[in-house]
Protein backbone atom coordinates (compact mmCIF):
# COMPACT_ATOMS: atom_id res chain seq x y z
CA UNK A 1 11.86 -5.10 -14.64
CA UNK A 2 14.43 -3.13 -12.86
CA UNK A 3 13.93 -1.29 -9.86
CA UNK A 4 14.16 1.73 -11.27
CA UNK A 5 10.84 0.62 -13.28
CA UNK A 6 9.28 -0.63 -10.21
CA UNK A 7 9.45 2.75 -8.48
CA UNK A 8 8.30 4.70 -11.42
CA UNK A 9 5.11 2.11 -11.57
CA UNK A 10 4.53 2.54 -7.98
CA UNK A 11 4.70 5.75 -7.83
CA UNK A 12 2.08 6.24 -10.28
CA UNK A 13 0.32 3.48 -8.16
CA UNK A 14 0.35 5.71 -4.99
CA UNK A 15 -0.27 9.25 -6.54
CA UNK A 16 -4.16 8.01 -7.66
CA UNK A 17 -5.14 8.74 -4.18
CA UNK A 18 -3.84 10.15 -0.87
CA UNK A 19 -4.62 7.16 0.84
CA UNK A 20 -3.92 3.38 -0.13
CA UNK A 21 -6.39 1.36 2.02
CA UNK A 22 -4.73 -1.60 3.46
CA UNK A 23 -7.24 -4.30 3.28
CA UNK A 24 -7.81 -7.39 5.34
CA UNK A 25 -10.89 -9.56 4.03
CA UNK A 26 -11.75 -13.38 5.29
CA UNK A 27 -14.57 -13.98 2.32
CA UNK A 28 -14.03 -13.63 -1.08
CA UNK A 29 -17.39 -13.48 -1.45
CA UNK A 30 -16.92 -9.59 0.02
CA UNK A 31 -13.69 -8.40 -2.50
CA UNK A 32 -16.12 -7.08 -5.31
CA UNK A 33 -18.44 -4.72 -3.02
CA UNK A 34 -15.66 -3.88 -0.69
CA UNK A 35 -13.60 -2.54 -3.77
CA UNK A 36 -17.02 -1.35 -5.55
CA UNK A 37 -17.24 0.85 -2.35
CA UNK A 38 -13.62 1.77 -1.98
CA UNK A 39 -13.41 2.92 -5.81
CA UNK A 40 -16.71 4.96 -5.73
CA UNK A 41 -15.20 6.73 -2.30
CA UNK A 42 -12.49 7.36 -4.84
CA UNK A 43 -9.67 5.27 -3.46
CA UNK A 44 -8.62 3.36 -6.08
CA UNK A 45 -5.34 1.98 -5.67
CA UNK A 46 -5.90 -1.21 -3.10
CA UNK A 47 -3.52 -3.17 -0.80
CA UNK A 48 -4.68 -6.25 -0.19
CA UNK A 49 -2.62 -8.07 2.99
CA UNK A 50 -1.94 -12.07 2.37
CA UNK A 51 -3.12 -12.75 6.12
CA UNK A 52 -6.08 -14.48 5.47
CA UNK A 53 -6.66 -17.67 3.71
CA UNK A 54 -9.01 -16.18 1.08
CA UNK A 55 -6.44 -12.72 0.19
CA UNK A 56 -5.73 -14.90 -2.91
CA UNK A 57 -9.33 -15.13 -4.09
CA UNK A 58 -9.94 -11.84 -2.73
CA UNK A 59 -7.22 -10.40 -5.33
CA UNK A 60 -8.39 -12.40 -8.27
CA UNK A 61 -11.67 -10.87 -7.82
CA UNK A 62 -11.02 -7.06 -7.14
CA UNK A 63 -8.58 -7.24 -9.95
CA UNK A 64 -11.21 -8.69 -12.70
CA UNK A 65 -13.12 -4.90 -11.75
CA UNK A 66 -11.86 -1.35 -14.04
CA UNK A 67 -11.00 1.54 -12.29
CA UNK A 68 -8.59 0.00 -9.76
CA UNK A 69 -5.06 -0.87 -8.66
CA UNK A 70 -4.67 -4.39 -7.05
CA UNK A 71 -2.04 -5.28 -4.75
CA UNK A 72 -0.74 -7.76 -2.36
CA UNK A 73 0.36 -6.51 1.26
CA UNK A 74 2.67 -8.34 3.37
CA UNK A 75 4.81 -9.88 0.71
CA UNK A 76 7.64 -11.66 2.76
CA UNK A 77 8.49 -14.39 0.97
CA UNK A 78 9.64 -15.65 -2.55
CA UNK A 79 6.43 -17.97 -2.95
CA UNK A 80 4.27 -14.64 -1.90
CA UNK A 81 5.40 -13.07 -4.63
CA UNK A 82 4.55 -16.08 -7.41
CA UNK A 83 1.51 -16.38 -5.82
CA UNK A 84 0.40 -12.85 -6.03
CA UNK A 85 1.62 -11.91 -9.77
CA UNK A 86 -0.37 -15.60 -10.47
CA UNK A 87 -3.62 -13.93 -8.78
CA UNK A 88 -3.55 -10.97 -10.75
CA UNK A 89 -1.63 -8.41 -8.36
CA UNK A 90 -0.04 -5.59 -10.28
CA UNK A 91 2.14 -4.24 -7.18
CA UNK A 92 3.09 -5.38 -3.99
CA UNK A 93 4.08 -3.94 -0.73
CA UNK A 94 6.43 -5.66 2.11
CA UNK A 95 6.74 -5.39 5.67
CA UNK A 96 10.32 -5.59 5.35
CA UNK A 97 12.60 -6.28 2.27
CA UNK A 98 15.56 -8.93 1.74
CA UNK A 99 17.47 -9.86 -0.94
CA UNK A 100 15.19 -12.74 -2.03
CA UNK A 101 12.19 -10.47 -2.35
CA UNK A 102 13.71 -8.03 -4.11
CA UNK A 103 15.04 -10.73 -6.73
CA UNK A 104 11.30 -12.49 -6.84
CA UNK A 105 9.06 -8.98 -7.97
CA UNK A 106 11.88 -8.26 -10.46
CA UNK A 107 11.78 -11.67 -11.77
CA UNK A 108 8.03 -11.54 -12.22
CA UNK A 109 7.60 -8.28 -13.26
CA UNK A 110 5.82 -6.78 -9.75
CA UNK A 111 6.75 -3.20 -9.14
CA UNK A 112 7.65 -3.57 -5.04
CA UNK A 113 7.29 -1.11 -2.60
CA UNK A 114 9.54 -2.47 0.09
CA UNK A 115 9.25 -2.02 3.66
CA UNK A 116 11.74 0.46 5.15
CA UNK A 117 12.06 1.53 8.95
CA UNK A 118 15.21 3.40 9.36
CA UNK A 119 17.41 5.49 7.51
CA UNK A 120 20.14 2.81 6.94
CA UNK A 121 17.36 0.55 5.30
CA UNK A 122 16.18 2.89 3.08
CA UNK A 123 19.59 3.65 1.91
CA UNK A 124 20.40 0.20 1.05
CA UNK A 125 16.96 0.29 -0.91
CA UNK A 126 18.14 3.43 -2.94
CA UNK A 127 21.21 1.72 -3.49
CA UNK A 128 19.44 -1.14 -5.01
CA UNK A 129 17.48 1.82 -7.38
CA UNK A 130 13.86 1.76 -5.35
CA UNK A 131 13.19 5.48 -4.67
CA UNK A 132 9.56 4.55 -3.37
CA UNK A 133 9.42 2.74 -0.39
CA UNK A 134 7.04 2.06 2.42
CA UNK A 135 7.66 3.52 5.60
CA UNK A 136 6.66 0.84 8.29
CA UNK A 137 5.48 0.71 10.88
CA UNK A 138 5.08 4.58 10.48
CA UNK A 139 3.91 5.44 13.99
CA UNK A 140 6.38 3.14 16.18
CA UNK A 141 9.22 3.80 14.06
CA UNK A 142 8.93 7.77 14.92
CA UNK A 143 5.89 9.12 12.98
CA UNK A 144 6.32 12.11 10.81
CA UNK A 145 8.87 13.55 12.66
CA UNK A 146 10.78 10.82 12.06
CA UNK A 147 9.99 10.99 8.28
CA UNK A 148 10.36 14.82 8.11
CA UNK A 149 14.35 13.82 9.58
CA UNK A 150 15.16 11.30 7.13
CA UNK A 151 13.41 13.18 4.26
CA UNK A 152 16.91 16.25 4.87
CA UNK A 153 19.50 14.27 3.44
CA UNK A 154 17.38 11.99 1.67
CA UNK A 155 14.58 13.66 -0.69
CA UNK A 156 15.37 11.37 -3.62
CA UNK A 157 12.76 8.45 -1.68
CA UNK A 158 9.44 9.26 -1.64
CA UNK A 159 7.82 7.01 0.86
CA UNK A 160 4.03 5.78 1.39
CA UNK A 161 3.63 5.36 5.40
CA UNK A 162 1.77 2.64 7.22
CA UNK A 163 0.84 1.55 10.56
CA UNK A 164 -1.32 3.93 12.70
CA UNK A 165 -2.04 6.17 10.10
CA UNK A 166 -5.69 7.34 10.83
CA UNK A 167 -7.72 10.60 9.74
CA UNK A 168 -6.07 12.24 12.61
CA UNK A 169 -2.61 12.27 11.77
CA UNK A 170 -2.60 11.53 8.08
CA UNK A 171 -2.40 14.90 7.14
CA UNK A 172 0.77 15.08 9.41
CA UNK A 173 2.33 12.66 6.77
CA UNK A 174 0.53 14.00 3.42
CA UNK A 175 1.74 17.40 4.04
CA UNK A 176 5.66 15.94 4.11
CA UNK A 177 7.18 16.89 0.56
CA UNK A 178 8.78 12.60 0.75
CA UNK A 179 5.08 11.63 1.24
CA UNK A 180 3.70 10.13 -1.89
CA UNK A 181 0.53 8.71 -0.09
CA UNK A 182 -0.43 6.74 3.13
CA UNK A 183 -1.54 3.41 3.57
CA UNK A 184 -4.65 3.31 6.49
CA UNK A 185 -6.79 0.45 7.47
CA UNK A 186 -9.26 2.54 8.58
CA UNK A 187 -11.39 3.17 5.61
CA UNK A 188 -12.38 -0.39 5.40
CA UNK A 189 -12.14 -1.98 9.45
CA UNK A 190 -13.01 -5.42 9.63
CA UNK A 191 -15.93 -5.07 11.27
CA UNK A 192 -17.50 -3.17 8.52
CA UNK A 193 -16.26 -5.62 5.86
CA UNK A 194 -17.62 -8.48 7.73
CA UNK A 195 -21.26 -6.87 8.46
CA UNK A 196 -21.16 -6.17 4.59
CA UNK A 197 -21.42 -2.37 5.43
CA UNK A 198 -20.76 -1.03 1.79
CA UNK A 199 -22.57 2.24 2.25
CA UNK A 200 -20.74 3.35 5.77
CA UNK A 201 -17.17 2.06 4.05
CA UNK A 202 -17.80 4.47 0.62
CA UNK A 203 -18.25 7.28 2.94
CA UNK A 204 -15.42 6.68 5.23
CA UNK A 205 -13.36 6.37 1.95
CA UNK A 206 -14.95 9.45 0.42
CA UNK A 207 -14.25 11.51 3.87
CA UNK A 208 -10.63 10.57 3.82
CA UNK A 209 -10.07 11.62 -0.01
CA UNK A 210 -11.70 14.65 0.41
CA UNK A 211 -10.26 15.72 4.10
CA UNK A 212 -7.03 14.70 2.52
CA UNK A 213 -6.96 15.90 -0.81
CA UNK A 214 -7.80 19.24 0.24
């Protein structure tokens, strides 16, 4: 896979829905209803972050389910990237990028979207051929403004933003023309997940396609 093919993958990743809910879940006991609910609020396209123990299991669940895009969050190293592809990920998304990232998702066939926070980094990504790229974190690193800047003499990235993106100021983002989607942790907060509150997470994810496809 080049990165030229991991963009264009990606991209079609992101463009399902306007927001990409960014996923934290300790029991993988809670991946199929928690996606169940996300899908049928019509967010399809999942991140799931490797911060907890289970995010393995949690993938190799949601990703046995139709109608959804599995991925792993907070890819950082090499062995995060084996581990993912092996779990049934079909994208990632980094923090960050380096070299030996890069090299791993190609080598397994993951499209990457890899973590950008300034101008300079994102150049070096386009350089590399990645023309979608995360935008992290989105609200300390200058918000939209900051995007709407770099977007002038760069509109060849599209980017999907993350890190304080809320129902507030999404729409600050989505309405960018180098916005492809946003990635919010919102929809699904952990104390939802953990009560097992399926019902109040669908309509939190319903809410946020329909405010923001709108």
């Amino acid at each position: 896979m080049t990165p030229a093919e991991a963009s264009k993958l990606a991209g079609d990743i992101c463009r399902l829905a306007p927001i990409m809910p960014v996923l934290v879940v300790q029991d993988a006991a809670q991946a199929i209803p928690l996606a169940k609910s996300l899908i049928a609020g019509s967010l399809p396209a999942l991140e799931v972050t490797l911060r907890t123990p289970a995010a393995l299991d949690v993938i190799r669940a949601m990703s046995s389910l139709e109608g959804c895009a599995v991925g792993a969050g907070t890819l950082v190293t090499p062995q995060d990237v084996r581990n993912a592809k092996a779990a049934g990920a079909t994208f990632g998304v980094s923090p960050g990028t380096t070299d030996s990232l890069i090299e791993a998702c190609l080598e397994e066939d993951l499209p990457l979207i890899p973590g950008t926070a300034s101008a300079s980094e994102s150049m070096r990504l386009l350089e590399r051929g990645f023309t979608v790229q995360k935008f992290f974190p989105a609200e300390a690193s200058g918000g939209a403004p900051a995007l709407k800047a770099i977007g002038g003499p760069l509109p060849q990235i599209s980017f999907c933003p993350t890190g304080g993106v809320s129902l507030s100021n999404a729409k600050s983002y989505l309405s960018l023309p180098n916005v492809i989607c946003a990635g919010g942790s919102w929809v699904a907060p952990e104390a939802l997940v953990s009560q097992g509150r399926w019902a109040d997470i669908e309509a939190l994810a319903r809410e946020a396609s329909e405010t923001l496809s709108s």
